[in-house]
PDB file of N, CA and C in Angstrom:
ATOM      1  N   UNK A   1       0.838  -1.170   0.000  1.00  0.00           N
ATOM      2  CA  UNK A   1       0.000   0.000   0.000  1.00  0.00           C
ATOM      3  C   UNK A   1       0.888   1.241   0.000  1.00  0.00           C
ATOM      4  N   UNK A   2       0.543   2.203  -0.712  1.00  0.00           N
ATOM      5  CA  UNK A   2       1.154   3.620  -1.124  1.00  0.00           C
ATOM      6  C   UNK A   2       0.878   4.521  -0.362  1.00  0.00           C
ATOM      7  N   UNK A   3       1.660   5.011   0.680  1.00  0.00           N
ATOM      8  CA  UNK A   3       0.956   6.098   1.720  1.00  0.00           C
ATOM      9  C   UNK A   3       2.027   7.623   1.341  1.00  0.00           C
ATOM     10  N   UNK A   4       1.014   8.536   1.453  1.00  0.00           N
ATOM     11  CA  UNK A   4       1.364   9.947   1.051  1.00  0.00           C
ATOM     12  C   UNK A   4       2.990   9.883   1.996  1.00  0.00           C
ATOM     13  N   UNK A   5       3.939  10.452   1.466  1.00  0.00           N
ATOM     14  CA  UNK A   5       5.143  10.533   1.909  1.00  0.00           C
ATOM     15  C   UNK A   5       5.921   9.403   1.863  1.00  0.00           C
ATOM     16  N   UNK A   6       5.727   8.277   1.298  1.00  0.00           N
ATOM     17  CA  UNK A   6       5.577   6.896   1.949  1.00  0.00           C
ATOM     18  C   UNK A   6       7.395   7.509   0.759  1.00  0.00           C
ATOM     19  N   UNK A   7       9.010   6.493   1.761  1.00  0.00           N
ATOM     20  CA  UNK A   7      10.015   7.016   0.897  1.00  0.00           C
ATOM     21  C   UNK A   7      10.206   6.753  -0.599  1.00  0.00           C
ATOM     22  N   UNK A   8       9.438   5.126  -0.585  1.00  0.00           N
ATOM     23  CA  UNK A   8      10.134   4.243  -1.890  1.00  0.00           C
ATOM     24  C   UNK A   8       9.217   5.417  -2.872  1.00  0.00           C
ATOM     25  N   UNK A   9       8.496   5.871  -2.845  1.00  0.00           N
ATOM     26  CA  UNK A   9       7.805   6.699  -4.251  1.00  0.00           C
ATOM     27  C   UNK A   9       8.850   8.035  -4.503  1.00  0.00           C
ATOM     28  N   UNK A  10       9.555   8.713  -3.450  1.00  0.00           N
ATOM     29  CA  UNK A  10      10.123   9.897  -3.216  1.00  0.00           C
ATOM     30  C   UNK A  10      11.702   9.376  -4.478  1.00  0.00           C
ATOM     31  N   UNK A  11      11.688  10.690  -5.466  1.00  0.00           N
ATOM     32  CA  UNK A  11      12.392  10.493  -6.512  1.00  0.00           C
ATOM     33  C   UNK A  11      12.432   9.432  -7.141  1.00  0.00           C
ATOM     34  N   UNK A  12      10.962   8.327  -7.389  1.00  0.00           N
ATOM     35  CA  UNK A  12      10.941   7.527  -8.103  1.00  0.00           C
ATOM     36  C   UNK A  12      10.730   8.145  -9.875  1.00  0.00           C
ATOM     37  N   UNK A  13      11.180   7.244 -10.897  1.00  0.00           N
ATOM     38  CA  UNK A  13      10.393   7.513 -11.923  1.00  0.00           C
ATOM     39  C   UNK A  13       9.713   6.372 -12.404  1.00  0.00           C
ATOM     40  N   UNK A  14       8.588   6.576 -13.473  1.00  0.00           N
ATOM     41  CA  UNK A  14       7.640   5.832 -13.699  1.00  0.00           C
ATOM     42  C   UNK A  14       7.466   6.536 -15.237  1.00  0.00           C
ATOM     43  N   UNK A  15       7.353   4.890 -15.960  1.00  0.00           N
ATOM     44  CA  UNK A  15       6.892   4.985 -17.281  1.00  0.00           C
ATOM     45  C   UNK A  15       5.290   5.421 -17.386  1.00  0.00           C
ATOM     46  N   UNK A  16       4.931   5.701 -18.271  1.00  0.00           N
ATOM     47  CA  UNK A  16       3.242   5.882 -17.827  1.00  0.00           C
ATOM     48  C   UNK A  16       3.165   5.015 -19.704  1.00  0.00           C
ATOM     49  N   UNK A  17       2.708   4.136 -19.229  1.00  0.00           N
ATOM     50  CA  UNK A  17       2.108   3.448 -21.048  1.00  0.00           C
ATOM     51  C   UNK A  17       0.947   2.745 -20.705  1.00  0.00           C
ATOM     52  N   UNK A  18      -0.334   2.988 -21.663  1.00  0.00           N
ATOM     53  CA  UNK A  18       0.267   3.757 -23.040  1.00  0.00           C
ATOM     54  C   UNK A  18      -0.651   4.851 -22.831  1.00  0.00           C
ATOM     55  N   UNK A  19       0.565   5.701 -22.643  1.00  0.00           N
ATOM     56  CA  UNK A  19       0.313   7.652 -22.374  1.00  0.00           C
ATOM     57  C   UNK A  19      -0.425   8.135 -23.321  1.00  0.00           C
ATOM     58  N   UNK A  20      -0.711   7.686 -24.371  1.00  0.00           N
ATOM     59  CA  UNK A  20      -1.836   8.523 -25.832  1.00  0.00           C
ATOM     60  C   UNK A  20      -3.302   8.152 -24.834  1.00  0.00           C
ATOM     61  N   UNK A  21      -3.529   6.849 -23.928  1.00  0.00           N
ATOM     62  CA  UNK A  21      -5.016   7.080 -23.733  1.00  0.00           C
ATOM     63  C   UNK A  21      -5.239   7.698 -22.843  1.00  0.00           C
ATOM     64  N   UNK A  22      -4.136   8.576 -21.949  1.00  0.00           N
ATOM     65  CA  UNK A  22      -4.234   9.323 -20.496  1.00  0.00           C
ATOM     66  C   UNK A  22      -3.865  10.881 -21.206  1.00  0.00           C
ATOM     67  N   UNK A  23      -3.246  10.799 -21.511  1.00  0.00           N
ATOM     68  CA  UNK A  23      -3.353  12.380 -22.864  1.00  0.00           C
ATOM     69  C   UNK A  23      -2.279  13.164 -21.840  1.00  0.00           C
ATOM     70  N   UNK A  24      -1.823  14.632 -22.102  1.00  0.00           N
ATOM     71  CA  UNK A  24      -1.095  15.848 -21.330  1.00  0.00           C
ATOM     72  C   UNK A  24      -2.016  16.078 -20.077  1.00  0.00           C
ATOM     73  N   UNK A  25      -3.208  15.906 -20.074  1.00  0.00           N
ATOM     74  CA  UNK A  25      -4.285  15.855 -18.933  1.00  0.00           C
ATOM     75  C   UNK A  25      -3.941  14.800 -18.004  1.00  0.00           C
ATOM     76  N   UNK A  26      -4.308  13.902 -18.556  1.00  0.00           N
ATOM     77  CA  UNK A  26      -3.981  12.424 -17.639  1.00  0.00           C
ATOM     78  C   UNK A  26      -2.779  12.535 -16.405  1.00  0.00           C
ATOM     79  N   UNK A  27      -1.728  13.162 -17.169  1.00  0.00           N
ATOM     80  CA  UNK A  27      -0.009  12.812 -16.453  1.00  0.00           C
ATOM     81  C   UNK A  27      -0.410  14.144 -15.753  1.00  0.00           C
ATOM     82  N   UNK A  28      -0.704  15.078 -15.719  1.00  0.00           N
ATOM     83  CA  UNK A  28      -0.786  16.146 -15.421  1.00  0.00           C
ATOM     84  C   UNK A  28      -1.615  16.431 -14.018  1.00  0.00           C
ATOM     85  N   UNK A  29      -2.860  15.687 -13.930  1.00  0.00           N
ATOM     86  CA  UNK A  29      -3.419  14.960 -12.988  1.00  0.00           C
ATOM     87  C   UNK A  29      -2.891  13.775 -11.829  1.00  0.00           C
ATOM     88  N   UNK A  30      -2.190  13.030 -12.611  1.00  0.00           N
ATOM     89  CA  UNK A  30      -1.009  12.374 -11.922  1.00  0.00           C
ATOM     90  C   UNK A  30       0.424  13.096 -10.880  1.00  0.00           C
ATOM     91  N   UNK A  31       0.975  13.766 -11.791  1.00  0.00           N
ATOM     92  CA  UNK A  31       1.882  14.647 -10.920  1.00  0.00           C
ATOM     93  C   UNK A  31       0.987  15.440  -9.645  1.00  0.00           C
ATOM     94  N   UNK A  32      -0.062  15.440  -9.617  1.00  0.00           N
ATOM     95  CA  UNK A  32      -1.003  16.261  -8.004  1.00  0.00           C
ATOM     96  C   UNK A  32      -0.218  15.105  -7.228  1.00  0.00           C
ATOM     97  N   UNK A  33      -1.020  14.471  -7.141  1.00  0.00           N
ATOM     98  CA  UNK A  33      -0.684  13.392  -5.555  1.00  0.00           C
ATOM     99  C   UNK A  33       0.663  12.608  -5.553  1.00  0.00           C
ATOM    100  N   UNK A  34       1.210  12.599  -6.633  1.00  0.00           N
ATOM    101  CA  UNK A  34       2.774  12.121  -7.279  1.00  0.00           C
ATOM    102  C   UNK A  34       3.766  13.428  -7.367  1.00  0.00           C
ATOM    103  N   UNK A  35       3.918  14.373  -6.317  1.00  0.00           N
ATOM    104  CA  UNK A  35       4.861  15.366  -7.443  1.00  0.00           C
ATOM    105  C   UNK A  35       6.443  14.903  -7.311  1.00  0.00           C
ATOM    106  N   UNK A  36       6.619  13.848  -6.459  1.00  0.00           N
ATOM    107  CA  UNK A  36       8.120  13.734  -6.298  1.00  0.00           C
ATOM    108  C   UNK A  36       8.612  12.358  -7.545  1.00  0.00           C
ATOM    109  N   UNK A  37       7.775  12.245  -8.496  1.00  0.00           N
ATOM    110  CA  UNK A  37       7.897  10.960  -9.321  1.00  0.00           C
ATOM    111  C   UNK A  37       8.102  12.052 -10.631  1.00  0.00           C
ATOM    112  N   UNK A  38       9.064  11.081 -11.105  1.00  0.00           N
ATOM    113  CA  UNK A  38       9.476  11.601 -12.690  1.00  0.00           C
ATOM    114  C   UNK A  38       9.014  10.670 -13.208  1.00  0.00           C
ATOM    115  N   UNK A  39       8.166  11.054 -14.409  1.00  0.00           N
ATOM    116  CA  UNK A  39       7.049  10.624 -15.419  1.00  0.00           C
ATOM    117  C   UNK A  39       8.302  10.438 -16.745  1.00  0.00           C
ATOM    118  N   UNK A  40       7.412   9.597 -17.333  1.00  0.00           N
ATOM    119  CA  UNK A  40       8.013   9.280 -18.786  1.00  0.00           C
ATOM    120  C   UNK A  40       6.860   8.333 -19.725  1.00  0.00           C
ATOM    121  N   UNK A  41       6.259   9.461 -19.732  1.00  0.00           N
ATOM    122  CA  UNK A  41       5.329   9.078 -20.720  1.00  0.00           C
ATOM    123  C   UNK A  41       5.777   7.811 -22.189  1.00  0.00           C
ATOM    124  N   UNK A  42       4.860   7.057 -22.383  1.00  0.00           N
ATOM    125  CA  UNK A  42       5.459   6.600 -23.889  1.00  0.00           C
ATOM    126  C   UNK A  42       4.452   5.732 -24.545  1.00  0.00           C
ATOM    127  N   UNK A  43       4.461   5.847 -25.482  1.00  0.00           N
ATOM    128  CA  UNK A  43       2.954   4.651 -26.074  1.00  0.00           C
ATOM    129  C   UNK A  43       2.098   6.118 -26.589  1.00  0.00           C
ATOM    130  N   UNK A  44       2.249   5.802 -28.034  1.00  0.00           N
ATOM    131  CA  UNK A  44       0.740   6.677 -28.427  1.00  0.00           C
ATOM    132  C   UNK A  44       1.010   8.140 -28.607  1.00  0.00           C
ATOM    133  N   UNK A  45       1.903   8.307 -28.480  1.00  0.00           N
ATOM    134  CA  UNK A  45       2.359   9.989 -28.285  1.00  0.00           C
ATOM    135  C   UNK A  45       3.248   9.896 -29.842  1.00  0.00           C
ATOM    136  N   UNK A  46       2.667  11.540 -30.340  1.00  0.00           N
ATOM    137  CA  UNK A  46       2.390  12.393 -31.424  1.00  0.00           C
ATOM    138  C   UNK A  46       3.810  12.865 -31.725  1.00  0.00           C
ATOM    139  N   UNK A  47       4.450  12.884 -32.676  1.00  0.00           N
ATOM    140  CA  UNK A  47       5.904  13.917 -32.582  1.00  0.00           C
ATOM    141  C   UNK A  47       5.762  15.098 -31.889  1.00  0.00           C
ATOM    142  N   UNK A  48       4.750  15.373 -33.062  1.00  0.00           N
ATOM    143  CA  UNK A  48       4.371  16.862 -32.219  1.00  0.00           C
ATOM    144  C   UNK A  48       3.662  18.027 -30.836  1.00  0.00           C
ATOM    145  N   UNK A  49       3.584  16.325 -30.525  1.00  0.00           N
ATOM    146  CA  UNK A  49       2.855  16.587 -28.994  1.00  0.00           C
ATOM    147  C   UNK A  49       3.803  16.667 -27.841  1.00  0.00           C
ATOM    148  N   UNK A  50       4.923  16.778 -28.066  1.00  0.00           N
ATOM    149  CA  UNK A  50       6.090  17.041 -27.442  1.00  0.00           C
ATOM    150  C   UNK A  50       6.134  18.170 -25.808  1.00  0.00           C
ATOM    151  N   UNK A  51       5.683  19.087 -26.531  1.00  0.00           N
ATOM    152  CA  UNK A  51       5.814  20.083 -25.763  1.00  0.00           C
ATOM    153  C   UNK A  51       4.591  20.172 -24.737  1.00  0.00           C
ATOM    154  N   UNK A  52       3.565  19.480 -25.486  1.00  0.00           N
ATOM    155  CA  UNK A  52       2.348  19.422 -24.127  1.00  0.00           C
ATOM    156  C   UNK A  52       2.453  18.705 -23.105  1.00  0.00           C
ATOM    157  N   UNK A  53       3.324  17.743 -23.690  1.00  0.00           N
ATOM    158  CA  UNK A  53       4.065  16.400 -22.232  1.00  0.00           C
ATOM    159  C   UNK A  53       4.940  17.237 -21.611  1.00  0.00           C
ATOM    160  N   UNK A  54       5.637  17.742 -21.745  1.00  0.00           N
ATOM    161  CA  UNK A  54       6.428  18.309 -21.053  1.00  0.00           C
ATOM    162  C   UNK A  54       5.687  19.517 -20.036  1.00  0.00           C
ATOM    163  N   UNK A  55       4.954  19.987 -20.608  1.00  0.00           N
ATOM    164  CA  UNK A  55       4.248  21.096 -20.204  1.00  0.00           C
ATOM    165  C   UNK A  55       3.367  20.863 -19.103  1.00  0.00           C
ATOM    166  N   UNK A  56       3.124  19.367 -19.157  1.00  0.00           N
ATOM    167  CA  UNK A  56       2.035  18.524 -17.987  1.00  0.00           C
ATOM    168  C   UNK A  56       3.448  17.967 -17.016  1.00  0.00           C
ATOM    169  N   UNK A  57       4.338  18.477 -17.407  1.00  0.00           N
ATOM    170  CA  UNK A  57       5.255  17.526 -16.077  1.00  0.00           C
ATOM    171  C   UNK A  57       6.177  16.574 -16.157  1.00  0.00           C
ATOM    172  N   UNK A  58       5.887  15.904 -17.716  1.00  0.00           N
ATOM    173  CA  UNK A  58       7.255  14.740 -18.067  1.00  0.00           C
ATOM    174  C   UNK A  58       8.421  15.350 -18.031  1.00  0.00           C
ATOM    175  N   UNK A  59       9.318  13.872 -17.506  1.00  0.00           N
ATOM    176  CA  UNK A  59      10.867  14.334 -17.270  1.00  0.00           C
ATOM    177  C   UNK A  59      11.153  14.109 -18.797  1.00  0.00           C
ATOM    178  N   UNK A  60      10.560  13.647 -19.269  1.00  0.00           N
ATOM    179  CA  UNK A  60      11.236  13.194 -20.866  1.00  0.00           C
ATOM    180  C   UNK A  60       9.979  12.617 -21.822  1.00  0.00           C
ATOM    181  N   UNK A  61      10.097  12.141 -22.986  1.00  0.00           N
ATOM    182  CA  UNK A  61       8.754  11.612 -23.606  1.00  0.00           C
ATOM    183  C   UNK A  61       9.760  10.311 -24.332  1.00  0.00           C
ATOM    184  N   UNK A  62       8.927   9.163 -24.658  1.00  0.00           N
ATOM    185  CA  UNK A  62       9.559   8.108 -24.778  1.00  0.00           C
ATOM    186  C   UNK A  62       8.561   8.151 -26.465  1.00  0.00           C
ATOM    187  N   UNK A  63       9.422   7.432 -27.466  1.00  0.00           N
ATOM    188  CA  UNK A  63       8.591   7.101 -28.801  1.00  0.00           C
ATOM    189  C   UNK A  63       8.964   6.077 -28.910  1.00  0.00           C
ATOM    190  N   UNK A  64       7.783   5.585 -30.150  1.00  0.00           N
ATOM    191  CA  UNK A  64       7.932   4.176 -30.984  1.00  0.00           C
ATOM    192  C   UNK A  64       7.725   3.973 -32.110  1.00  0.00           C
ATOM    193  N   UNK A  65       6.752   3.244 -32.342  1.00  0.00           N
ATOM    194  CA  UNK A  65       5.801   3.378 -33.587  1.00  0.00           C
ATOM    195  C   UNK A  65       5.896   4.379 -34.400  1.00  0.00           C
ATOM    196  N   UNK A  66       5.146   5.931 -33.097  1.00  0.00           N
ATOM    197  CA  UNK A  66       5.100   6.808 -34.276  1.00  0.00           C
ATOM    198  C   UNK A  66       6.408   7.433 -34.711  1.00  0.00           C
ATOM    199  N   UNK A  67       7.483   7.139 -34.048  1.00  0.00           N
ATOM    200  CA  UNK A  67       8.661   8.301 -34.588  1.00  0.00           C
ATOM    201  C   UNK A  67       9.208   6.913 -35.869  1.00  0.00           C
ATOM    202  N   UNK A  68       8.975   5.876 -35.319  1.00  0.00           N
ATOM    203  CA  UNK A  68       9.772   4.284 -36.225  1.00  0.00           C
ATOM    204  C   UNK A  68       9.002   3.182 -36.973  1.00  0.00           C
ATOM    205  N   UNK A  69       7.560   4.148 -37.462  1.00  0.00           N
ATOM    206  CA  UNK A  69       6.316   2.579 -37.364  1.00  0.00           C
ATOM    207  C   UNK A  69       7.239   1.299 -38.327  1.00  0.00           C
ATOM    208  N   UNK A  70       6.701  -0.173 -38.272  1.00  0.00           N
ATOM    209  CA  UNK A  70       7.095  -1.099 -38.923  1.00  0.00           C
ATOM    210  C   UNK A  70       7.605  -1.000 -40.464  1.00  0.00           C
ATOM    211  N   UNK A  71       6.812  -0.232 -40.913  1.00  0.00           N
ATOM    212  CA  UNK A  71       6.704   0.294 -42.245  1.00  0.00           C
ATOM    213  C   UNK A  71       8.214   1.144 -42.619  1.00  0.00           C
ATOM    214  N   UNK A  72       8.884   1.922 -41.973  1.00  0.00           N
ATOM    215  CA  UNK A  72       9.701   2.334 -41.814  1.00  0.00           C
ATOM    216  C   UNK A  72      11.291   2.256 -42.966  1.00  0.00           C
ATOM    217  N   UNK A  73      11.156   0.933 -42.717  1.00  0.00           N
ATOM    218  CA  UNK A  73      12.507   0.576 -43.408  1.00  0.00           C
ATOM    219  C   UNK A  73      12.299   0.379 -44.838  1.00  0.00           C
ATOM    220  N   UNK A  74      10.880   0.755 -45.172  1.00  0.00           N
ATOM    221  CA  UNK A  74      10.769   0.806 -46.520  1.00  0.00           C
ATOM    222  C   UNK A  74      11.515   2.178 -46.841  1.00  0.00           C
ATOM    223  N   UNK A  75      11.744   2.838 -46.134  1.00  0.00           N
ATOM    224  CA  UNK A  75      12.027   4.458 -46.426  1.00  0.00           C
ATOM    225  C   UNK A  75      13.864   3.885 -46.395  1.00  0.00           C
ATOM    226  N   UNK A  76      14.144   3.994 -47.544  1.00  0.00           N
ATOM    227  CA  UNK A  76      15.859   3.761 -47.957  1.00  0.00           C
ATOM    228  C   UNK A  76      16.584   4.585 -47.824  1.00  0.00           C
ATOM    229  N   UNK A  77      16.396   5.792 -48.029  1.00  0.00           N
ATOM    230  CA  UNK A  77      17.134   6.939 -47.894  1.00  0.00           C
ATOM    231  C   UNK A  77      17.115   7.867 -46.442  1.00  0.00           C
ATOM    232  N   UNK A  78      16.278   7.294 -45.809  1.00  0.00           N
ATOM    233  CA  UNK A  78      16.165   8.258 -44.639  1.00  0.00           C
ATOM    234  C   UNK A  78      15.151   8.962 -44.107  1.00  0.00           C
ATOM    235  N   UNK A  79      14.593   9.806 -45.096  1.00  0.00           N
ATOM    236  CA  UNK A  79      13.742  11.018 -45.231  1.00  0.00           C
ATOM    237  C   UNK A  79      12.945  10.550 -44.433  1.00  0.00           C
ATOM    238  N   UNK A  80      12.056   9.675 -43.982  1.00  0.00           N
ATOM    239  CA  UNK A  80      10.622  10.009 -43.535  1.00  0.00           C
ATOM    240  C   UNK A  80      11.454   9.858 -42.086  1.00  0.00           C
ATOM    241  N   UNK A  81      12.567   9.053 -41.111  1.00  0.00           N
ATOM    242  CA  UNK A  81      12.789   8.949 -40.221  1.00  0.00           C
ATOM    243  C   UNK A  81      13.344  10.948 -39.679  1.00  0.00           C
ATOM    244  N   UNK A  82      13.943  11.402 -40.810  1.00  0.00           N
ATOM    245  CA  UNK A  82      14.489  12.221 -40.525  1.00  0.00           C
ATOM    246  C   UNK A  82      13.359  13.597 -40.592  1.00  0.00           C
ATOM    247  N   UNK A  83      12.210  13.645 -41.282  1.00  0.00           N
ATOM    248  CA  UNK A  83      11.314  14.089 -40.966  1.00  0.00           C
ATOM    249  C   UNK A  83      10.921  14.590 -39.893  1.00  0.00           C
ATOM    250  N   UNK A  84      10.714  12.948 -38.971  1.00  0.00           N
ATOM    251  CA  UNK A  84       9.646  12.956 -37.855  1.00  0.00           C
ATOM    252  C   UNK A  84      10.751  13.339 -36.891  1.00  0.00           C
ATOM    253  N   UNK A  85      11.926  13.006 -36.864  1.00  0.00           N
ATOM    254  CA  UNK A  85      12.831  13.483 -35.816  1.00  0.00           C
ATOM    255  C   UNK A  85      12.546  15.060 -36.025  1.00  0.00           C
ATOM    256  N   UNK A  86      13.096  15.861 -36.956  1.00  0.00           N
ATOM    257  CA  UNK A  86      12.868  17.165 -37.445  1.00  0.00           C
ATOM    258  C   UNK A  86      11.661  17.901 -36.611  1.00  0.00           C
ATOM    259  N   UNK A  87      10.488  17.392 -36.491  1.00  0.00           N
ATOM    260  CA  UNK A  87       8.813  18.023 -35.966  1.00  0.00           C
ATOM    261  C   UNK A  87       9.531  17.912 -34.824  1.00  0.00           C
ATOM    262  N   UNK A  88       9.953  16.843 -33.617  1.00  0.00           N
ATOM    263  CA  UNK A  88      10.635  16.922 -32.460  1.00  0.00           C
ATOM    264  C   UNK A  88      11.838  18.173 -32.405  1.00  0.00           C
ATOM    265  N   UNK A  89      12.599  18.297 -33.040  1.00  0.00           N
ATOM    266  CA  UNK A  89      13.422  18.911 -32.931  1.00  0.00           C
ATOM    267  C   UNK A  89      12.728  20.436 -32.555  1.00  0.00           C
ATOM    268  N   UNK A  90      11.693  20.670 -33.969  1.00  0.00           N
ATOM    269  CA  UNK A  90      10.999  21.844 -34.126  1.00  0.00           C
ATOM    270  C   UNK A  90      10.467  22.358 -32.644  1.00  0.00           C
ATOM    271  N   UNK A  91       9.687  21.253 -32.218  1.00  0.00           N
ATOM    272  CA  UNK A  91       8.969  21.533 -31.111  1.00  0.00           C
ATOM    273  C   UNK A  91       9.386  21.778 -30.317  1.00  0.00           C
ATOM    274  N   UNK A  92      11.133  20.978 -29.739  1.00  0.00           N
ATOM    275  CA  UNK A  92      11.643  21.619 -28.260  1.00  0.00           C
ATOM    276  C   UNK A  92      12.661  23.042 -28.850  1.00  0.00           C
ATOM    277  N   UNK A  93      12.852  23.047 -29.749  1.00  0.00           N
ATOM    278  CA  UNK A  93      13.899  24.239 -29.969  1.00  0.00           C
ATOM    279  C   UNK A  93      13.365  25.922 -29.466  1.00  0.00           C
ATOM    280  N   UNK A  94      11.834  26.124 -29.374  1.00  0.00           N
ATOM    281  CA  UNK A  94      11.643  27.434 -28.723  1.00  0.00           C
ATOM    282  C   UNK A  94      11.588  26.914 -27.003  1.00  0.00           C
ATOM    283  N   UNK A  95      11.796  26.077 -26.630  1.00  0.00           N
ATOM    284  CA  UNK A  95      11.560  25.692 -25.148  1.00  0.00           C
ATOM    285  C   UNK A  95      12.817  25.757 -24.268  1.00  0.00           C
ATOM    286  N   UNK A  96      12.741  26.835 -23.168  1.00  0.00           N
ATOM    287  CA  UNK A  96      14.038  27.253 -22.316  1.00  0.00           C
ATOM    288  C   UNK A  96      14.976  25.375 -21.890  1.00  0.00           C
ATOM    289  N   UNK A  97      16.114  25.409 -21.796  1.00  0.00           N
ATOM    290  CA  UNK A  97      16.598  24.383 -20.883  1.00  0.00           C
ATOM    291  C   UNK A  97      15.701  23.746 -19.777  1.00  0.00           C
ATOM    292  N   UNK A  98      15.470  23.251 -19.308  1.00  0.00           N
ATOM    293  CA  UNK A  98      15.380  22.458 -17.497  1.00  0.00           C
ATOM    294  C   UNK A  98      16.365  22.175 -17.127  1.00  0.00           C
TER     295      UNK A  98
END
């Protein structure tokens, strides 16, 4: 049982999957009664949804599928991997350090 203060949660982190059905709301709601847990969202999350995870509290955002789907290695030259990295890039580059 998990009791408020309880130590083992204090600077824990925790994956949250799959974070697309709990949304920037979900984790965001989570960090209330959790604020000493570092989140790491992953599952289901958008390139470009980057900055709203962060914005709800993730220490970081985890990808898969969508930054690598299966389909992927049909792309020979690169481009579509280097794309979707690119929208990430886009998204944290106006965002101060942490």
């Amino acid at each position: 049982m998990w009791k408020t203060g309880c130590p083992s949660a204090r600077g824990a982190r925790r994956e949250v999957v799959p974070a697309g059905l709990i949304g920037p709301d979900g984790l965001r709601a989570l960090r209330g009664p959790f604020p000493d847990v570092a989140f790491v969202p992953t599952g289901g999350i958008a390139t470009n949804e980057v900055g709203r995870w962060l914005d709800a509290g993730a220490l970081a955002v985890g990808f898969g599928g969508r930054l690598a789907p299966p389909t992927l290695h049909e792309d020979l030259d690169g481009s579509e991997l280097t794309s979707r990295v690119q929208v990430i890039l886009d998204e944290l580059s106006h965002r101060p350090a942490r």
